[in-house]
C-alpha atoms as a PDB file:
ATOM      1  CA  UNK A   1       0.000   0.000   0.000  1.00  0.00           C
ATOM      2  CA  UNK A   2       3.215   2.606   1.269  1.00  0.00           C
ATOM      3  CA  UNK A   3       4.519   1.790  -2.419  1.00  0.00           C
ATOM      4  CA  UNK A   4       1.491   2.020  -4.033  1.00  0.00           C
ATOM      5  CA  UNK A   5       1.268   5.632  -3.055  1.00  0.00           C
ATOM      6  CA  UNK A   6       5.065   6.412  -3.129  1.00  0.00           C
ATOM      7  CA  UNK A   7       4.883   5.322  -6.899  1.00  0.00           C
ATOM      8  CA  UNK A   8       1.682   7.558  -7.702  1.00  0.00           C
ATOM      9  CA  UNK A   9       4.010  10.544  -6.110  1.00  0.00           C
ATOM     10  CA  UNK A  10       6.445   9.507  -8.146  1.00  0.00           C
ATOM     11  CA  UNK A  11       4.778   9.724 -11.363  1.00  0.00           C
ATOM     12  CA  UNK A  12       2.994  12.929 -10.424  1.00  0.00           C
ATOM     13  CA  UNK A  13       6.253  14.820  -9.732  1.00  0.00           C
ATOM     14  CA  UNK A  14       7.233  13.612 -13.281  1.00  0.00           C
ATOM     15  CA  UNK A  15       4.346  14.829 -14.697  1.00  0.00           C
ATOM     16  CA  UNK A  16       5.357  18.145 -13.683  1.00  0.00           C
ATOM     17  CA  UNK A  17       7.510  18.931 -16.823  1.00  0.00           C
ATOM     18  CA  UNK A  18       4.901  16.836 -19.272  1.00  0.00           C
ATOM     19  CA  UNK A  19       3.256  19.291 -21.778  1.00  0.00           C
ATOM     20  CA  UNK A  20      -0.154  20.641 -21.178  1.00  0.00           C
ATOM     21  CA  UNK A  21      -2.993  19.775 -23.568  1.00  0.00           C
ATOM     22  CA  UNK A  22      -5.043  16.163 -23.100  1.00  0.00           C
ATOM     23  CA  UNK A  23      -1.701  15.304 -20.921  1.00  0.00           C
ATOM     24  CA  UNK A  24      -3.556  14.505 -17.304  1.00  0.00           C
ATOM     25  CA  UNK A  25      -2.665  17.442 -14.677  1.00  0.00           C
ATOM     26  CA  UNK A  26      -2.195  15.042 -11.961  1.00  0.00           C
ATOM     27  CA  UNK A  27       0.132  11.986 -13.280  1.00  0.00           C
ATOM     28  CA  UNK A  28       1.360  13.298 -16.596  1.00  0.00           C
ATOM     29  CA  UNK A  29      -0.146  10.411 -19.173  1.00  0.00           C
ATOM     30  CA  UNK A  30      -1.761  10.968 -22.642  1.00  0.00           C
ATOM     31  CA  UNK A  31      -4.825   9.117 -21.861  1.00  0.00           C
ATOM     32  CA  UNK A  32      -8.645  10.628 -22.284  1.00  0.00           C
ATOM     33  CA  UNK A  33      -9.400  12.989 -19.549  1.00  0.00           C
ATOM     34  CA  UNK A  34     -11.873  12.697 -17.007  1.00  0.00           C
ATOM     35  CA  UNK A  35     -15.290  14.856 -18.074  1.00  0.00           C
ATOM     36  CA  UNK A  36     -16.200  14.423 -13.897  1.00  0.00           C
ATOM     37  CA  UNK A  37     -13.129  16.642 -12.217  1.00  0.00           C
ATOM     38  CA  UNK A  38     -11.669  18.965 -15.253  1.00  0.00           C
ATOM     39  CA  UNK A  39      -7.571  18.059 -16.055  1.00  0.00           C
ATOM     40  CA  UNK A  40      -6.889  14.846 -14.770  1.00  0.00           C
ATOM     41  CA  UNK A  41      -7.532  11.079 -16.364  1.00  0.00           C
ATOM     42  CA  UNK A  42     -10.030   8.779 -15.288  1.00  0.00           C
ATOM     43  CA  UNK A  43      -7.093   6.718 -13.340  1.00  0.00           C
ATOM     44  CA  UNK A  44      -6.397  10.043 -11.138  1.00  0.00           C
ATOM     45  CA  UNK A  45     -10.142  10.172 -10.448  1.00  0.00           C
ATOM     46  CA  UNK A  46     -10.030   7.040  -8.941  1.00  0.00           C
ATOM     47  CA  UNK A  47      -7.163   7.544  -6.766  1.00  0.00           C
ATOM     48  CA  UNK A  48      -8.696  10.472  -5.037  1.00  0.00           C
ATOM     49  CA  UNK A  49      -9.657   9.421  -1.274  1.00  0.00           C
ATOM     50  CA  UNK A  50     -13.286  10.670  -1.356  1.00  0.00           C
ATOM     51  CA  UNK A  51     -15.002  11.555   1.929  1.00  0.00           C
ATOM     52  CA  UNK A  52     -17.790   9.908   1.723  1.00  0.00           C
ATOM     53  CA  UNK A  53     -18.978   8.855   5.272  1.00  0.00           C
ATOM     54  CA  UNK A  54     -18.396  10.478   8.513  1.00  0.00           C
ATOM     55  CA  UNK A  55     -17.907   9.615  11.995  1.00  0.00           C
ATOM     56  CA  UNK A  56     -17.603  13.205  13.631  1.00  0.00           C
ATOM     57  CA  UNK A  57     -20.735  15.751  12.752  1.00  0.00           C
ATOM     58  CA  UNK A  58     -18.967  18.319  13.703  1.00  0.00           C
ATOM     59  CA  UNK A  59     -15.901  18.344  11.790  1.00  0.00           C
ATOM     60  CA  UNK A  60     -16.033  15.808   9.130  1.00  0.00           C
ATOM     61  CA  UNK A  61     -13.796  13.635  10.178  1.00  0.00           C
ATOM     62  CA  UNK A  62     -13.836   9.766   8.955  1.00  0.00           C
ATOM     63  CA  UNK A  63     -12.539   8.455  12.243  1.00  0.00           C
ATOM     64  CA  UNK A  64     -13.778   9.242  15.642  1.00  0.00           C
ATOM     65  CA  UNK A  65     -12.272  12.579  16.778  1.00  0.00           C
ATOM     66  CA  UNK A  66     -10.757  13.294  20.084  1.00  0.00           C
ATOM     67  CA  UNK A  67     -10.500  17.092  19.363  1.00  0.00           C
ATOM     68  CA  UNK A  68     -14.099  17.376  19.236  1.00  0.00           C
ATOM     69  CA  UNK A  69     -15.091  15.421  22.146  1.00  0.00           C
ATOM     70  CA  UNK A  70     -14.008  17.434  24.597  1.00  0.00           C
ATOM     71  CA  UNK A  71     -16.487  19.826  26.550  1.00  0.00           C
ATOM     72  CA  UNK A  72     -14.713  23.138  25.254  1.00  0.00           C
ATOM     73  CA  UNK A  73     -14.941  22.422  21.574  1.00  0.00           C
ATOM     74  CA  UNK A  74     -19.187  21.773  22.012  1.00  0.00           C
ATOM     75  CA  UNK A  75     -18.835  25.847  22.185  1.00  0.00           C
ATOM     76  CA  UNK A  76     -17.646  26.011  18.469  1.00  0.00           C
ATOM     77  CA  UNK A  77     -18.568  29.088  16.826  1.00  0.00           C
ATOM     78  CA  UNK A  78     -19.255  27.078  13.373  1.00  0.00           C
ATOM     79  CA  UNK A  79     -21.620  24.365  12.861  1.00  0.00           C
ATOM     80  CA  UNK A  80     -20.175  22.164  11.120  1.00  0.00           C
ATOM     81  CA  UNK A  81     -17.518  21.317   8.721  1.00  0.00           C
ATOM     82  CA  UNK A  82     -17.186  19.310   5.895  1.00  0.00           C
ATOM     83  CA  UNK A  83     -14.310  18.366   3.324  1.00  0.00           C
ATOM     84  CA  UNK A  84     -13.854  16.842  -0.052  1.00  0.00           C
ATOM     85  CA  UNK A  85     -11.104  14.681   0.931  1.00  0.00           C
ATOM     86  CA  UNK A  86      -8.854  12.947   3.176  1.00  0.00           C
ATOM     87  CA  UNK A  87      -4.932  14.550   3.544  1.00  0.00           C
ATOM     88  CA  UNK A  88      -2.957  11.378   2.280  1.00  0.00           C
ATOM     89  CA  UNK A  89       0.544  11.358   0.891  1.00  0.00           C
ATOM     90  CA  UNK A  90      -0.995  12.134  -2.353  1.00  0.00           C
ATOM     91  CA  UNK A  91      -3.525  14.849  -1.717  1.00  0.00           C
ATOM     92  CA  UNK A  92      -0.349  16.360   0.478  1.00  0.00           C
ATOM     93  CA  UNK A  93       1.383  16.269  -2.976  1.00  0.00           C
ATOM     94  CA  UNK A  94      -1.241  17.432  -5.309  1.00  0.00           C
ATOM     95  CA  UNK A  95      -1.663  20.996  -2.632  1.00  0.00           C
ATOM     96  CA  UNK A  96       2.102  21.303  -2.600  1.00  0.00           C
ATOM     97  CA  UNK A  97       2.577  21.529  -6.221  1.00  0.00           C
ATOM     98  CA  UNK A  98      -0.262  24.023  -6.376  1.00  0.00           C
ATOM     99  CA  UNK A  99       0.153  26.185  -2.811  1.00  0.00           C
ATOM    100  CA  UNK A 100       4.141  26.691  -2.848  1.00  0.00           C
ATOM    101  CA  UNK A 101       4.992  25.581  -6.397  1.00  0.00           C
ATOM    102  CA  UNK A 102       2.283  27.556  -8.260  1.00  0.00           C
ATOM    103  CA  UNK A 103       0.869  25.569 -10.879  1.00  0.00           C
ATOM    104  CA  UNK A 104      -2.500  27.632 -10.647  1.00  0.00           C
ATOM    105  CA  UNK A 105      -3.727  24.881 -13.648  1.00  0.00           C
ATOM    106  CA  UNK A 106      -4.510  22.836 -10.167  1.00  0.00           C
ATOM    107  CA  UNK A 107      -6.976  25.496  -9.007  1.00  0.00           C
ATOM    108  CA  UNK A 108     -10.426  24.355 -11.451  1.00  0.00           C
ATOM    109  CA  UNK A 109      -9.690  21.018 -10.369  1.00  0.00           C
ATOM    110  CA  UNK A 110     -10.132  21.917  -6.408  1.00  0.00           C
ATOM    111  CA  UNK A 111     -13.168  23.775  -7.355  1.00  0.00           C
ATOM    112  CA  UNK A 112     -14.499  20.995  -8.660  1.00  0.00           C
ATOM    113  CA  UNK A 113     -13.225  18.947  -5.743  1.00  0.00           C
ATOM    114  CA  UNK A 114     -14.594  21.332  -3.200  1.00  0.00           C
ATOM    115  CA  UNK A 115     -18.154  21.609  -4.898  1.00  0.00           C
ATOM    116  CA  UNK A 116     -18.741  17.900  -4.120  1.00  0.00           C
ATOM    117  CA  UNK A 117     -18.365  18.806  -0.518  1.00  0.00           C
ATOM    118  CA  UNK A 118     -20.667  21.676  -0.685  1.00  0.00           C
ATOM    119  CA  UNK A 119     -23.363  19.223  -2.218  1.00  0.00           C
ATOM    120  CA  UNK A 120     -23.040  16.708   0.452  1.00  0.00           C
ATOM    121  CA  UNK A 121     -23.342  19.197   2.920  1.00  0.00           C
ATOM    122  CA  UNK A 122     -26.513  20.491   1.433  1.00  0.00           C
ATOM    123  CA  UNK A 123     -27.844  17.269   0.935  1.00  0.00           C
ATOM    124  CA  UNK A 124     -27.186  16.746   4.717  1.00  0.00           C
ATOM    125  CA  UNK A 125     -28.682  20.185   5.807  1.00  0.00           C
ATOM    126  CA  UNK A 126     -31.582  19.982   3.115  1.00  0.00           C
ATOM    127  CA  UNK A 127     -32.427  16.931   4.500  1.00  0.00           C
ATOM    128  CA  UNK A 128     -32.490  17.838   8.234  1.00  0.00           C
ATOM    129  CA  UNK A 129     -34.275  21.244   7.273  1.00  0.00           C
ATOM    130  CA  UNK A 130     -37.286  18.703   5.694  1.00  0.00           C
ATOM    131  CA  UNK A 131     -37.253  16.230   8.530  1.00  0.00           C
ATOM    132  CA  UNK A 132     -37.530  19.173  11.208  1.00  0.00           C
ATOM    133  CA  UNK A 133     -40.291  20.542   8.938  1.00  0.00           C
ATOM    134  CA  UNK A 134     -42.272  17.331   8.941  1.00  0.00           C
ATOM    135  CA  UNK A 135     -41.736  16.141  12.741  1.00  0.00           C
ATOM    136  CA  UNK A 136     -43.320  19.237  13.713  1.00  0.00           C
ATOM    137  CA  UNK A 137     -46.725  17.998  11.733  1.00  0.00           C
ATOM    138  CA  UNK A 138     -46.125  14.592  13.416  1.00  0.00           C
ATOM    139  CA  UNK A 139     -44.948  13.166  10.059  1.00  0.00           C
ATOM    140  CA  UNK A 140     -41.741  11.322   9.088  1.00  0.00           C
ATOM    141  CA  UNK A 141     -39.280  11.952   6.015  1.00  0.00           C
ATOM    142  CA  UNK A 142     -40.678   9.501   3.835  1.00  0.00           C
ATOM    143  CA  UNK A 143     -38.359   7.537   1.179  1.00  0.00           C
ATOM    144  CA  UNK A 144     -40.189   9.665  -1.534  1.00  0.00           C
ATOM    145  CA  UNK A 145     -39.785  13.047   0.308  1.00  0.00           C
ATOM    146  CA  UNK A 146     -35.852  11.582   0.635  1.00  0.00           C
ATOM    147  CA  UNK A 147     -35.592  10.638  -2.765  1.00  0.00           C
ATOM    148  CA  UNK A 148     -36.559  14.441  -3.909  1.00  0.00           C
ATOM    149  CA  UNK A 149     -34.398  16.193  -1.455  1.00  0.00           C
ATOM    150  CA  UNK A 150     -31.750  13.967  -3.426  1.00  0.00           C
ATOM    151  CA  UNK A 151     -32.594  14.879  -6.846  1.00  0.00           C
ATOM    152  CA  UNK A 152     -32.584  18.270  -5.812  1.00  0.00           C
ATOM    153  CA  UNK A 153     -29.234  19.325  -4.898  1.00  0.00           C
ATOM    154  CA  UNK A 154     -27.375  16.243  -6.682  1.00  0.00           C
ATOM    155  CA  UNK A 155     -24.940  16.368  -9.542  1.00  0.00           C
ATOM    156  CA  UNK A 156     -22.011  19.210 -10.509  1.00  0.00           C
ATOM    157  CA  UNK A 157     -23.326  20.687 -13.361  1.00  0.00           C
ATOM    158  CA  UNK A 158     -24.203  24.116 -12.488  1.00  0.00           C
ATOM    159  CA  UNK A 159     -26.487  24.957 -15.339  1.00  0.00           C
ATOM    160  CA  UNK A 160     -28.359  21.702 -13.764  1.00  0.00           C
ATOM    161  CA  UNK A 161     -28.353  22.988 -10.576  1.00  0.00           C
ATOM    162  CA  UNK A 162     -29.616  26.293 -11.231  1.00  0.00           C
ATOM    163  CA  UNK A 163     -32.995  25.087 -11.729  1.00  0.00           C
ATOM    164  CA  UNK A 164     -33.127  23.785  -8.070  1.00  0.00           C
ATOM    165  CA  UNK A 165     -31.369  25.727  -5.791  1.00  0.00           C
ATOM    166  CA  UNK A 166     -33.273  28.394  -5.158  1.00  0.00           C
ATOM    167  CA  UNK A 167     -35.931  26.140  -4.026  1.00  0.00           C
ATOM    168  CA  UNK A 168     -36.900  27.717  -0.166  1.00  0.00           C
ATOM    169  CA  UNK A 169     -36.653  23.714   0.937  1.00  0.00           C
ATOM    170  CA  UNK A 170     -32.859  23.499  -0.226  1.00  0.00           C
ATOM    171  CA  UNK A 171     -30.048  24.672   2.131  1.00  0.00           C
ATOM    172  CA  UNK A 172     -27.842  26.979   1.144  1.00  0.00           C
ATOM    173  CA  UNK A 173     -25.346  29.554   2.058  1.00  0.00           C
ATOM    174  CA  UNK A 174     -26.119  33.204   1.495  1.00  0.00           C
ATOM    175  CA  UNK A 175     -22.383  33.867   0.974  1.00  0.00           C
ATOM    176  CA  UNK A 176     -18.905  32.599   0.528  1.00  0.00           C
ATOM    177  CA  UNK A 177     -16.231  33.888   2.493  1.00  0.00           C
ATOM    178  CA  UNK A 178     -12.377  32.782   3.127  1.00  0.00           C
ATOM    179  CA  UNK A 179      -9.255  32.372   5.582  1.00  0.00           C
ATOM    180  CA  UNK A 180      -6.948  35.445   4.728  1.00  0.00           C
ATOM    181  CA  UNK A 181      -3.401  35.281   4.624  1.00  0.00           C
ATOM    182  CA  UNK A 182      -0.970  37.480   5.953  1.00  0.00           C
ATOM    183  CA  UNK A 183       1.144  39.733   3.952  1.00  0.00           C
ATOM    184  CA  UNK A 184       4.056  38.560   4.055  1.00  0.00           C
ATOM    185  CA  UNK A 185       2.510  34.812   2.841  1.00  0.00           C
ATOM    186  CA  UNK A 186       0.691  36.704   0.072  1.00  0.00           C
ATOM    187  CA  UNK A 187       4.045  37.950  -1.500  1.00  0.00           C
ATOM    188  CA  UNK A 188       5.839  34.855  -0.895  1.00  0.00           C
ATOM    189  CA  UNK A 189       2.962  33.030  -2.697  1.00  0.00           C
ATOM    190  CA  UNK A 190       1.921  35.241  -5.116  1.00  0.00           C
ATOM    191  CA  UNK A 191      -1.641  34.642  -4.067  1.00  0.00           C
ATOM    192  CA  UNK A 192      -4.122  32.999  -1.276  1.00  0.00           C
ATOM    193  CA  UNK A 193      -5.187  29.223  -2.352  1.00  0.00           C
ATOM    194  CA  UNK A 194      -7.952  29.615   0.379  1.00  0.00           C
ATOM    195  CA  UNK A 195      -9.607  32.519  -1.667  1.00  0.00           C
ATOM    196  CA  UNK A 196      -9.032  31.153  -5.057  1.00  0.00           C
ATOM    197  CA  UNK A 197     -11.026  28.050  -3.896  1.00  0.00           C
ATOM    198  CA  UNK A 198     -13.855  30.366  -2.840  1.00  0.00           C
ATOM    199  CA  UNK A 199     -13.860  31.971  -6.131  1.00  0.00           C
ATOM    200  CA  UNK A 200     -14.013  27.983  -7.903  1.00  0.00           C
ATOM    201  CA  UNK A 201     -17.072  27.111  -5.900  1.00  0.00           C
ATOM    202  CA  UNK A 202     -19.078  30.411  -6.359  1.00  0.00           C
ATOM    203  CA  UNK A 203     -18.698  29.832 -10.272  1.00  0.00           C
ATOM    204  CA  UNK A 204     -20.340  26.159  -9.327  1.00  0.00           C
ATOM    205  CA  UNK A 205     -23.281  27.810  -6.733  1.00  0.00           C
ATOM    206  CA  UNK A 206     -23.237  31.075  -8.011  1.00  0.00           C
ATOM    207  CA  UNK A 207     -22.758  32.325  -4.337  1.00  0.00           C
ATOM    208  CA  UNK A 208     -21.032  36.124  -4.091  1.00  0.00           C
ATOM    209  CA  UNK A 209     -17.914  35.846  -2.670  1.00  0.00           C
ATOM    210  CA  UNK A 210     -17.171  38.305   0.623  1.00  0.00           C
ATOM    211  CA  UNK A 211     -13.906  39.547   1.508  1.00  0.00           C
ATOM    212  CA  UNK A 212     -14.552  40.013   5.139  1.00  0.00           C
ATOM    213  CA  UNK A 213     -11.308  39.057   7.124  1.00  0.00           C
ATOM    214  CA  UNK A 214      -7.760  40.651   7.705  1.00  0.00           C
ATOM    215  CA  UNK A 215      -4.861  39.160   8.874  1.00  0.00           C
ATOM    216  CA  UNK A 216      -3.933  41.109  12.074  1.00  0.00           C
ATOM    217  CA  UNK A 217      -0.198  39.092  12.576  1.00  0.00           C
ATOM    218  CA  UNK A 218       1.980  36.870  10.703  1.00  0.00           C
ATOM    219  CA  UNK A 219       2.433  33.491  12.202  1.00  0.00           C
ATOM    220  CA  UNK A 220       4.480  30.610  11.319  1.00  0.00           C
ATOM    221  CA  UNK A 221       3.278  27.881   9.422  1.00  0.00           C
ATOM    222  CA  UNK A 222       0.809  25.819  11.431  1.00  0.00           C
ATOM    223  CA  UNK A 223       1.405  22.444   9.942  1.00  0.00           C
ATOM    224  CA  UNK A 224       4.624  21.893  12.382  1.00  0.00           C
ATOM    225  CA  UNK A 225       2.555  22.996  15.434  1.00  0.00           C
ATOM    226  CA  UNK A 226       0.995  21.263  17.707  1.00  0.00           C
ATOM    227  CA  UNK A 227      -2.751  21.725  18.872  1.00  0.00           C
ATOM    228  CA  UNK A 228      -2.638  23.334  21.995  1.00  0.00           C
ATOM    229  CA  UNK A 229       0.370  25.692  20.134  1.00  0.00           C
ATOM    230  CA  UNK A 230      -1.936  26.667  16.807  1.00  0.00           C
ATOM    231  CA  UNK A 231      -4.883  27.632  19.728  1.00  0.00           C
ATOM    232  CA  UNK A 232      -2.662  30.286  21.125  1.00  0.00           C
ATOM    233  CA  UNK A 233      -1.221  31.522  17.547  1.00  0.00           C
ATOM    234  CA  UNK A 234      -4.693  31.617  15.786  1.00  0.00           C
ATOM    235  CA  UNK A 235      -5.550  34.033  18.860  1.00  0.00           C
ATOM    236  CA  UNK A 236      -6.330  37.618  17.669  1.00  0.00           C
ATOM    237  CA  UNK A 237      -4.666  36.791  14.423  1.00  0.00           C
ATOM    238  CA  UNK A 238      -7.984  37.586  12.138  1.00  0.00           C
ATOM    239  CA  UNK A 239     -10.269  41.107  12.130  1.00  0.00           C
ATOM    240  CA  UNK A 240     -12.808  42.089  10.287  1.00  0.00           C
ATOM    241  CA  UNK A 241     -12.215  44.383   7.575  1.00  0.00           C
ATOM    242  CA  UNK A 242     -13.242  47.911   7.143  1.00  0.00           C
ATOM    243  CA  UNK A 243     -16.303  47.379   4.711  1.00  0.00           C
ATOM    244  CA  UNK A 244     -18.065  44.228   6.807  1.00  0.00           C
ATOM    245  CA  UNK A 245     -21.038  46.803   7.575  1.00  0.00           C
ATOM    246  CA  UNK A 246     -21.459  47.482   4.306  1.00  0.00           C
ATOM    247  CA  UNK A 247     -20.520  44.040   2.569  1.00  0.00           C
ATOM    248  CA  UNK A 248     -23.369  42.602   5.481  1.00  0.00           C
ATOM    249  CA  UNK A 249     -25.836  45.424   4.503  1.00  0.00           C
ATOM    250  CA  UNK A 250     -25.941  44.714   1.085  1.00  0.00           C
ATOM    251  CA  UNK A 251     -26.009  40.978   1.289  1.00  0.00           C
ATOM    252  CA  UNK A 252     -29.305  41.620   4.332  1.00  0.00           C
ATOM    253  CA  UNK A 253     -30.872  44.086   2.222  1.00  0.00           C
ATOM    254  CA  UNK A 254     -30.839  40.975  -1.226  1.00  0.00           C
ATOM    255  CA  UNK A 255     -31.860  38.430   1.012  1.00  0.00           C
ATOM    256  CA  UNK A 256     -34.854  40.253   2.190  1.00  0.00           C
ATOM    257  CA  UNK A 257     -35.494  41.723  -1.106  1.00  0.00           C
ATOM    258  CA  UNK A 258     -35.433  38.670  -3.210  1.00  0.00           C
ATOM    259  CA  UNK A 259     -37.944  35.661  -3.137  1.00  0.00           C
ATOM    260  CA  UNK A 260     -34.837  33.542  -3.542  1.00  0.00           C
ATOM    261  CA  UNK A 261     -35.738  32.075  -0.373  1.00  0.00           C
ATOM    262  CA  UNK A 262     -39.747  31.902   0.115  1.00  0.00           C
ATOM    263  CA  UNK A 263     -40.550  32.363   3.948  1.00  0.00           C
ATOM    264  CA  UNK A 264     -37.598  30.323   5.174  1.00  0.00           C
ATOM    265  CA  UNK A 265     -34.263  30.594   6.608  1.00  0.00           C
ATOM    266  CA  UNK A 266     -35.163  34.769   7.139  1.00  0.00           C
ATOM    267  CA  UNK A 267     -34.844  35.134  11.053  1.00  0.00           C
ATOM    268  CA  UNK A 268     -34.104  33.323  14.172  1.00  0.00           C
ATOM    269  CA  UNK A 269     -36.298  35.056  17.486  1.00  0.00           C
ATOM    270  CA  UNK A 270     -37.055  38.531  14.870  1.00  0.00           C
ATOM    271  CA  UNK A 271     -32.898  38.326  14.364  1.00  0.00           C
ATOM    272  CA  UNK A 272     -32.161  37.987  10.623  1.00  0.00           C
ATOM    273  CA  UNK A 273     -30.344  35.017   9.931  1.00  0.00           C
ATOM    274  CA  UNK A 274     -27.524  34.560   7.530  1.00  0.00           C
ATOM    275  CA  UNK A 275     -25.483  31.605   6.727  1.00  0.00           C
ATOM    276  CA  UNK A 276     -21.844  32.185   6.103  1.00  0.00           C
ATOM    277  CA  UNK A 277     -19.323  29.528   4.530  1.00  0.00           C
ATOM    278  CA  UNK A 278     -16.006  29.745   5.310  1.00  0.00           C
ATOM    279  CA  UNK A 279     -13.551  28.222   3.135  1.00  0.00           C
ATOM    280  CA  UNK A 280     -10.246  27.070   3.379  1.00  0.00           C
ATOM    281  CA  UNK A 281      -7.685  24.289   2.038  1.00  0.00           C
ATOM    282  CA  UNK A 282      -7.020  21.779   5.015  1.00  0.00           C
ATOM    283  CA  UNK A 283      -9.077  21.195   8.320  1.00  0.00           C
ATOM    284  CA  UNK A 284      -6.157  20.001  11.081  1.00  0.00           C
ATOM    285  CA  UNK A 285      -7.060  21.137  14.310  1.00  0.00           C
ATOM    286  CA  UNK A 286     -10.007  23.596  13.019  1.00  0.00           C
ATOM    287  CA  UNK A 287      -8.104  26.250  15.362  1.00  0.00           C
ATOM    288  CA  UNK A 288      -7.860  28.449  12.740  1.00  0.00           C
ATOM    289  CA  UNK A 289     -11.657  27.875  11.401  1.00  0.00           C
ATOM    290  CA  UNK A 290     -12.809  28.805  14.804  1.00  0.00           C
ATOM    291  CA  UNK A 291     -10.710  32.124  14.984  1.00  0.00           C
ATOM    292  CA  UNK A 292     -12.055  33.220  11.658  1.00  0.00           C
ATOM    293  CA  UNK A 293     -15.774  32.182  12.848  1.00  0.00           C
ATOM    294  CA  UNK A 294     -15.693  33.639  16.154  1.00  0.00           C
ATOM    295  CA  UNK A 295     -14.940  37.142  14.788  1.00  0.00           C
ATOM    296  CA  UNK A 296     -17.753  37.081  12.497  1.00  0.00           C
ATOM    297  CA  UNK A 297     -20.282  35.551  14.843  1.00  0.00           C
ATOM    298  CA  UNK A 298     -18.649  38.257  17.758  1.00  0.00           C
ATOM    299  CA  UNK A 299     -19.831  41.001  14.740  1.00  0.00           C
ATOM    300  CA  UNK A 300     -23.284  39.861  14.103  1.00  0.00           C
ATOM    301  CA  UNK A 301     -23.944  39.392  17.787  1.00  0.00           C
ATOM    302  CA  UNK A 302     -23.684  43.185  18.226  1.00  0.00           C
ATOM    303  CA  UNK A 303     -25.650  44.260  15.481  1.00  0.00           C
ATOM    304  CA  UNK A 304     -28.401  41.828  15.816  1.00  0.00           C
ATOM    305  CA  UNK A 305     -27.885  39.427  13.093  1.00  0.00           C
ATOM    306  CA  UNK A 306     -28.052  35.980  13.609  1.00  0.00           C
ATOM    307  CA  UNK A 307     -24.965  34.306  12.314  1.00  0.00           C
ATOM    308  CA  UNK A 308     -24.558  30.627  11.249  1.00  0.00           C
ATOM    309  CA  UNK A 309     -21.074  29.733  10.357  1.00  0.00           C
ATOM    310  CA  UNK A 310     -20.433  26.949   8.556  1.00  0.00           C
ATOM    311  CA  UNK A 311     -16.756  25.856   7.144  1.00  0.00           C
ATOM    312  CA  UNK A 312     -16.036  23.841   4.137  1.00  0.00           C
ATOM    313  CA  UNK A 313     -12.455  22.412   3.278  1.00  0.00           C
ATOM    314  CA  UNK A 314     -10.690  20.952   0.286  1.00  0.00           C
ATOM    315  CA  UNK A 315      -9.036  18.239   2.741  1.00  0.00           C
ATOM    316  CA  UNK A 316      -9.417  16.879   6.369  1.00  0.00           C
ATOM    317  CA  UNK A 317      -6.413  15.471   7.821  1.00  0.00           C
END
């Protein structure tokens, strides 16, 4: 298995030099590419480690999760996350080449990638939003009612799913927002991966994406950190930005104008209710998730909007 993946590294660093065209993105053969997940061949697509059942509700996870048992991370200022795939050797590889080598060819791909997430988590939300609707008439979620929610939000295509999702029984976020980097990681990278995966899904949901945090310090890279260490460096590292009152205004003043969302979804106890995805590229501890998310939810608190975070990544480790 440990040379299985070694040799699929292998070949995708030597793919790095193959010429573009109909050569895959990911392990550099001439073979026909994939019409599912744009630039790679139907071999890559099957290599991907998919997250496609859970064990932790709260952050994805496919293996029980000791972060998210204890008491103090109950009080999570998101409610859930969810991610496309799990952080193997390869995935590791496939971010690397994109994040700090910058072949931005990568970034359509993770769209793509990321978009699959968003759809299970609005099949998952959808479907909770029906089955609240019908305990509350002393019904259950039949298979039919099931089987619609599915056909609903299911597939990629966006021209497909622009027929459904406006639909007031279909979860959805009123706005895409992202994990900022700091300066000095912007000009060393040449650009923020976190915000160019925002940008990928919104062409998918057609969801406006909302600059709303700053970097307030630098810090050094959290993958050699421990938990307890990225808790205390993620602390008053994010702010909002200058605009969020206006950027919030705007996006209250559409969702109350529109009949994009029927009678649903509008306010929580007369506060108007907005739900906010955050994205970013790998969920680890979620320390820096819940810095971003408190902030936001700290915002709306004060001004009497009601808040839901909710984070999406490209990979859960």
């Amino acid at each position: 298995m440990r040379m299985n993946i070694l040799n699929r590294i292998s070949a995708f660093i030597h793919s790095l030099a193959a010429p573009s065209g109909n050569t895959c993105l990911a392990c550099g053969t001439h073979a026909p590419l994939s019409k599912e997940l744009p630039g790679i061949c139907h071999r890559c697509v099957h290599s991907i480690p998919w997250i496609t059942q859970i064990r932790c509700v709260k952050c994805g996870r496919t293996i029980g999760c000791p972060d998210c048992s204890r008491e103090d991370y109950n009080r999570r200022s998101f409610e859930c996350n969810r991610s496309a795939v799990a952080y193997d050797a390869l995935m590791r590889e496939w971010l690397a080449v994109y994040k700090y080598r910058g072949k931005e060819r990568f970034a359509p791909l993770f769209g793509a990638m990321l978009n699959k997430a968003y759809l299970g988590m609005q099949r998952e939300y959808s479907a909770a939003m029906f089955q609240h609707d019908t305990c509350k008439m002393g019904n259950r979620l039949s298979v039919n009612q099931s089987i619609d929610i599915e056909a609903k939000v299911s597939g990629i295509n966006p021209r497909e799913l622009s027929v459904n999702k406006y639909k007031p029984d279909i979860w959805r976020a009123d706005a895409i927002t992202y994990v900022p980097v700091s300066h000095e990681r912007l000009m060393e990278r040449g650009f923020n991966q976190a915000e160019r995966m925002a940008v990928e899904l919104s062409r998918y949901q057609g969801l406006p994406v909302v600059p709303l945090l700053q970097r307030t310090k630098h810090t050094e890279k959290q993958s050699f950190k421990g938990r307890r260490e990225r808790e205390v460096s993620m602390r008053h590292a994010f702010n909002l930005r200058p605009d969020t009152d206006q950027i919030f205004s705007e996006l209250i003043n559409h969702k109350l104008n529109s009949n994009l969302y029927g009678d649903k979804n509008h306010t929580i106890n007369d506060k108007i209710q907005m739900n906010i995805l955050l994205v970013d590229d790998v969920y680890t501890t979620g320390s820096t998730l819940e810095a971003c998310c408190k902030v936001i939810q700290e915002w709306g608190a004060h001004r009497g909007v009601h808040i839901l975070m909710y984070t999406i990544t490209w990979a859960r480790s």
